[in-house]
Protein backbone atom coordinates (compact mmCIF):
# COMPACT_ATOMS: atom_id res chain seq x y z
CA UNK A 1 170.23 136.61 59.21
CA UNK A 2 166.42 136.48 60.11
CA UNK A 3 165.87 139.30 57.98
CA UNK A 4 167.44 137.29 54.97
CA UNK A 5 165.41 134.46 55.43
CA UNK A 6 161.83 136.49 55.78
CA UNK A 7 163.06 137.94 51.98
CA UNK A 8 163.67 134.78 50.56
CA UNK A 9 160.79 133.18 52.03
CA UNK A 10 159.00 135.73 50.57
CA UNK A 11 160.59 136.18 47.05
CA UNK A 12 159.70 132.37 46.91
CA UNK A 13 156.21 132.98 47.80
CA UNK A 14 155.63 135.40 45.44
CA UNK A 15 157.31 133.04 42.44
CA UNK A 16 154.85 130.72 43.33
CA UNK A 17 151.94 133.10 43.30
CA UNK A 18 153.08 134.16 39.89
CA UNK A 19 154.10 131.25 38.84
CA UNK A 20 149.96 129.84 39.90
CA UNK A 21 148.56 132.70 37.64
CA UNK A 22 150.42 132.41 34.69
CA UNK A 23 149.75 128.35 34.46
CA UNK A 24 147.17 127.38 32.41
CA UNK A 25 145.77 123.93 31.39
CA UNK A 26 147.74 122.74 28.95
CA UNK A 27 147.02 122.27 25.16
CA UNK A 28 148.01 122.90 21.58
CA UNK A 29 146.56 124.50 18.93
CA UNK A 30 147.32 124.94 15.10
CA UNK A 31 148.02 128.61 14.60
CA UNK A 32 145.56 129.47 11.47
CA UNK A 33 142.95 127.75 13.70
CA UNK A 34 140.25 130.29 12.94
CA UNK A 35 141.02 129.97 9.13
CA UNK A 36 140.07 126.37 9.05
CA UNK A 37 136.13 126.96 8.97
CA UNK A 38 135.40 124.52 11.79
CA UNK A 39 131.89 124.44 12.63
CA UNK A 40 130.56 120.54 12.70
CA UNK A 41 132.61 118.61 15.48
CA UNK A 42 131.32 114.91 15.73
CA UNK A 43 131.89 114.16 19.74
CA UNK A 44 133.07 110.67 19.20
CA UNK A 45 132.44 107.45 21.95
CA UNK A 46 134.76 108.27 25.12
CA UNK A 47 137.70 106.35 25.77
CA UNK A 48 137.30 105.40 28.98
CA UNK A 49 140.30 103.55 31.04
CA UNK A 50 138.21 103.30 34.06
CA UNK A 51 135.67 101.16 35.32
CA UNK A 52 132.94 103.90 35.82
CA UNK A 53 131.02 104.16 32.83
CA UNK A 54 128.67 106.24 34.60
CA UNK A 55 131.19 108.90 34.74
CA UNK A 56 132.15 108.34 31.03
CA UNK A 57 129.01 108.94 29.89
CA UNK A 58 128.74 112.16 32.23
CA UNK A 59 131.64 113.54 30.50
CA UNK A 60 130.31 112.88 26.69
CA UNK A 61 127.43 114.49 27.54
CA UNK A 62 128.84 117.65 29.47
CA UNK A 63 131.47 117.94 26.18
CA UNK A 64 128.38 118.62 23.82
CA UNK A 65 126.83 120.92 25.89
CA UNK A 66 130.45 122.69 26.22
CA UNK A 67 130.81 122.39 22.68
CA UNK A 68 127.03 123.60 21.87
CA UNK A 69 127.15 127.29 23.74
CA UNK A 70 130.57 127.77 22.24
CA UNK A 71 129.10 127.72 19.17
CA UNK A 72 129.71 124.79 17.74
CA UNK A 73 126.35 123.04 16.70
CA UNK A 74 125.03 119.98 18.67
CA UNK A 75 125.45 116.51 16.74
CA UNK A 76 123.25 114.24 18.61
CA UNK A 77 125.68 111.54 20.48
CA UNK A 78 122.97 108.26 19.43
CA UNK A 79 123.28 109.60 15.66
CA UNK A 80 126.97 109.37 15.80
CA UNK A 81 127.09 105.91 17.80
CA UNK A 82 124.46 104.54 15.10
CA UNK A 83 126.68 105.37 12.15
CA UNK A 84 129.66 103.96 13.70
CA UNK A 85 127.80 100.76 14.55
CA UNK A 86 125.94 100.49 11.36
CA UNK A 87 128.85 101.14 8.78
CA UNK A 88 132.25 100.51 10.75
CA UNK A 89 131.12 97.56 12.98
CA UNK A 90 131.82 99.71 16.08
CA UNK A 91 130.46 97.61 19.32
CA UNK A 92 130.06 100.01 22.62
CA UNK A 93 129.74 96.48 24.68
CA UNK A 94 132.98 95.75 23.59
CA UNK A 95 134.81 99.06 23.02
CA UNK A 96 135.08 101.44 25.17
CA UNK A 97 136.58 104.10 22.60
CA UNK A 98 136.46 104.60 19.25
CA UNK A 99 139.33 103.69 16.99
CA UNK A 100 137.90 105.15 13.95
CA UNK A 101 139.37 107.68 11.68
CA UNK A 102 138.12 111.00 11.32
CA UNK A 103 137.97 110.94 7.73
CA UNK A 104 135.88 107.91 8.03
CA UNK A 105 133.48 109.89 10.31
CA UNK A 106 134.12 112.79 8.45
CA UNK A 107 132.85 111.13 5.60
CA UNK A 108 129.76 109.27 7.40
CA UNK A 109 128.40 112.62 8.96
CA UNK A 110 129.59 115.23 6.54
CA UNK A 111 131.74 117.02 9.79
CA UNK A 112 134.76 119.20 9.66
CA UNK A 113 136.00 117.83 12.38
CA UNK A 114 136.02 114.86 15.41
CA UNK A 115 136.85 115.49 18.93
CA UNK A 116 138.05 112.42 20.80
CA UNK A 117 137.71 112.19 24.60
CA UNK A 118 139.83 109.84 26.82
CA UNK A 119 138.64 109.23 30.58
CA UNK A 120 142.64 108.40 31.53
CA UNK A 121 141.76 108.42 35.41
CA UNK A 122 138.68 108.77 38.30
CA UNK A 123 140.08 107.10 41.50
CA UNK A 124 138.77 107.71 44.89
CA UNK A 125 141.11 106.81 47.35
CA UNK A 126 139.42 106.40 51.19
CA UNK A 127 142.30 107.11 53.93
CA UNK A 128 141.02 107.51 57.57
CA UNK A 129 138.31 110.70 57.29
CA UNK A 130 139.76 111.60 54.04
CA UNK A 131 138.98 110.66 50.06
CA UNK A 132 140.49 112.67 47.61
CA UNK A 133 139.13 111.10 43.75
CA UNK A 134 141.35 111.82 41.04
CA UNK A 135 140.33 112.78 37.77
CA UNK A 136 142.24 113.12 34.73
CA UNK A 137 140.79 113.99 31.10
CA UNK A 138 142.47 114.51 27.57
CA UNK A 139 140.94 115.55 24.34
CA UNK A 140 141.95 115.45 20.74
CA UNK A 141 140.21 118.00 17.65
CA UNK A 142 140.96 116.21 14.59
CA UNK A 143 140.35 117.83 10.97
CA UNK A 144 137.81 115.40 9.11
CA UNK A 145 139.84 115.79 5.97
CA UNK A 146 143.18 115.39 6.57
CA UNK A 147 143.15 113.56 10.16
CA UNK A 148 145.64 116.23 11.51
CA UNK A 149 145.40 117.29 14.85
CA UNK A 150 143.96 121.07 15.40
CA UNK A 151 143.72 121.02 19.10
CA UNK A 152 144.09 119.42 21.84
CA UNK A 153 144.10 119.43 26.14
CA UNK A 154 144.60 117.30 28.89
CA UNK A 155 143.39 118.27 32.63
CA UNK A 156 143.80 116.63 36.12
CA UNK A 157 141.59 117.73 38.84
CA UNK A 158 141.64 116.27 42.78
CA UNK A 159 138.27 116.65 44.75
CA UNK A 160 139.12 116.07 48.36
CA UNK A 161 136.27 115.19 50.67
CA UNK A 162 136.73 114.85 54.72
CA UNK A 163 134.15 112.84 56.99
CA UNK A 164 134.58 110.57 59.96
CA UNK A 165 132.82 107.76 58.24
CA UNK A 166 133.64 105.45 55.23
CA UNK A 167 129.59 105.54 54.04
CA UNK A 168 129.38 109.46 53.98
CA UNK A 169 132.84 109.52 52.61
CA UNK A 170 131.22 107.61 49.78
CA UNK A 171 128.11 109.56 49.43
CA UNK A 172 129.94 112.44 49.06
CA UNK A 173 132.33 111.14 46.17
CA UNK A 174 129.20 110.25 44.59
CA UNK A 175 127.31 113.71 44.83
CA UNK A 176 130.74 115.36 43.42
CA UNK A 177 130.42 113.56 40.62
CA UNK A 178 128.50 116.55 38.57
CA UNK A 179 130.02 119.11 39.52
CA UNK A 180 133.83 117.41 38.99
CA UNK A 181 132.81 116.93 35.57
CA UNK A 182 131.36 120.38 34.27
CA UNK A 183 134.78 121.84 36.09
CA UNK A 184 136.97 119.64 34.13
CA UNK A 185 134.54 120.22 31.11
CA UNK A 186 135.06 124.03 31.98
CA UNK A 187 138.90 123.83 32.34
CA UNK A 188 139.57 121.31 29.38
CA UNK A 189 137.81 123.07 26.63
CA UNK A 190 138.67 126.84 28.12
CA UNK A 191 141.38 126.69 25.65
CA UNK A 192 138.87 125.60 22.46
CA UNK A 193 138.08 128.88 20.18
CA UNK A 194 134.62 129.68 20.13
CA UNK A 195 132.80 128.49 17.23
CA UNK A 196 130.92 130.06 14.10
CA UNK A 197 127.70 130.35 16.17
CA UNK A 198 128.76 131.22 19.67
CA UNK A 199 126.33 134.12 20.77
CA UNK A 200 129.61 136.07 22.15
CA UNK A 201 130.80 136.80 19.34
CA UNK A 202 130.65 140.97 17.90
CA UNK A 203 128.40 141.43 15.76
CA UNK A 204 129.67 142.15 12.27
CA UNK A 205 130.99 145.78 11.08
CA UNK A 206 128.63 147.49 9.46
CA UNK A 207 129.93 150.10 7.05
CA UNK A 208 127.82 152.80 5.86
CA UNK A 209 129.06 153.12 2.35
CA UNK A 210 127.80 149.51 1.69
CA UNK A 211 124.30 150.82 2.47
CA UNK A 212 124.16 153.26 -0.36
């Protein structure tokens, strides 16, 4: 009887260690992806259902550096909020996100596409000596053209932190924020093809009859 239970403890074990490998963050993805010629992604204003802006700016910022070495050019973030303030009326004092379409921004910034960001959750809960925060993120690729999605991927991260007072428990919440948001960055966009520029790409084939 013992020896039945150590093999199904351990079949179960093993499901979950295969189970933990094969998960990946989840996200969709248009299958002729790579035939769309995406190149210019306009990082739209984050959507952020917190009260940290902080953090919300933190995240836009991480995105375009994500976005940047995966080849994707950088679209400076203040050029992008001017437009949408000078010719849609978009107010960041009074939204938070941006409702706009991406044909309208497609249109303003001559893009091929608009990735929109939503901060859904960063919570830090204090319980004795521990504070886990809580940090959830999706994001949306829209094509400028058409407004259909192309990608998209949501992630959920908890930092836990342990220390026998409340003040240090908040110091260290603080200090995580960085490095919470380049993992999420990491994780979210791990699933994003590389872009047109991205420096890992191979280069070309080069074919010696074309050189005579």
């Amino acid at each position: 009887m013992i020896y039945k239970v150590r093999a199904v403890f351990l079949l179960c074990v093993i499901a979950c260690v295969i189970s933990g490998c094969a998960s990946g963050v989840p996200h969709t993805i248009v299958p002729d992806y790579n035939q769309k010629g995406i190149r210019l992604i306009a990082l739209a204003p984050v959507d952020n259902r917190t009260n940290d802006k902080q953090a919300a700016q933190l995240l836009r910022e991480d995105i375009l550096e994500k976005l940047y070495f995966k080849g994707y050019p950088r679209i400076p973030l203040d050029m992008i909020d001017e437009k949408l303030t000078a010719d849609c009326g978009w107010n960041p004092e009074i939204n938070s996100g941006c409702n706009v379409s991406p044909e309208v921004i497609g249109d303003l910034l001559s893009v091929d596409a608009v990735m929109y960001c939503s901060l859904l959750e960063w919570k830090t809960s204090f319980i004795s000596i521990y504070a886990p925060t809580t940090i959830s993120v999706s994001l949306e690729l829209k094509d400028a053209r058409t407004g259909a999605n192309l990608w998209s991927s949501r992630y959920s991260v908890v930092d836990r932190h342990y220390d026998f007072t409340r003040k240090r428990l908040e110091l260290k919440a603080c200090q995580s924020y960085e490095p919470a948001i380049r993992e999420i960055v990491d994780e979210t966009l791990s699933s994003l093809p590389d872009g047109p520029d991205s420096v890992g790409k191979p280069p070309p084939e080069k074919r010696f009859w074309k050189l005579w």
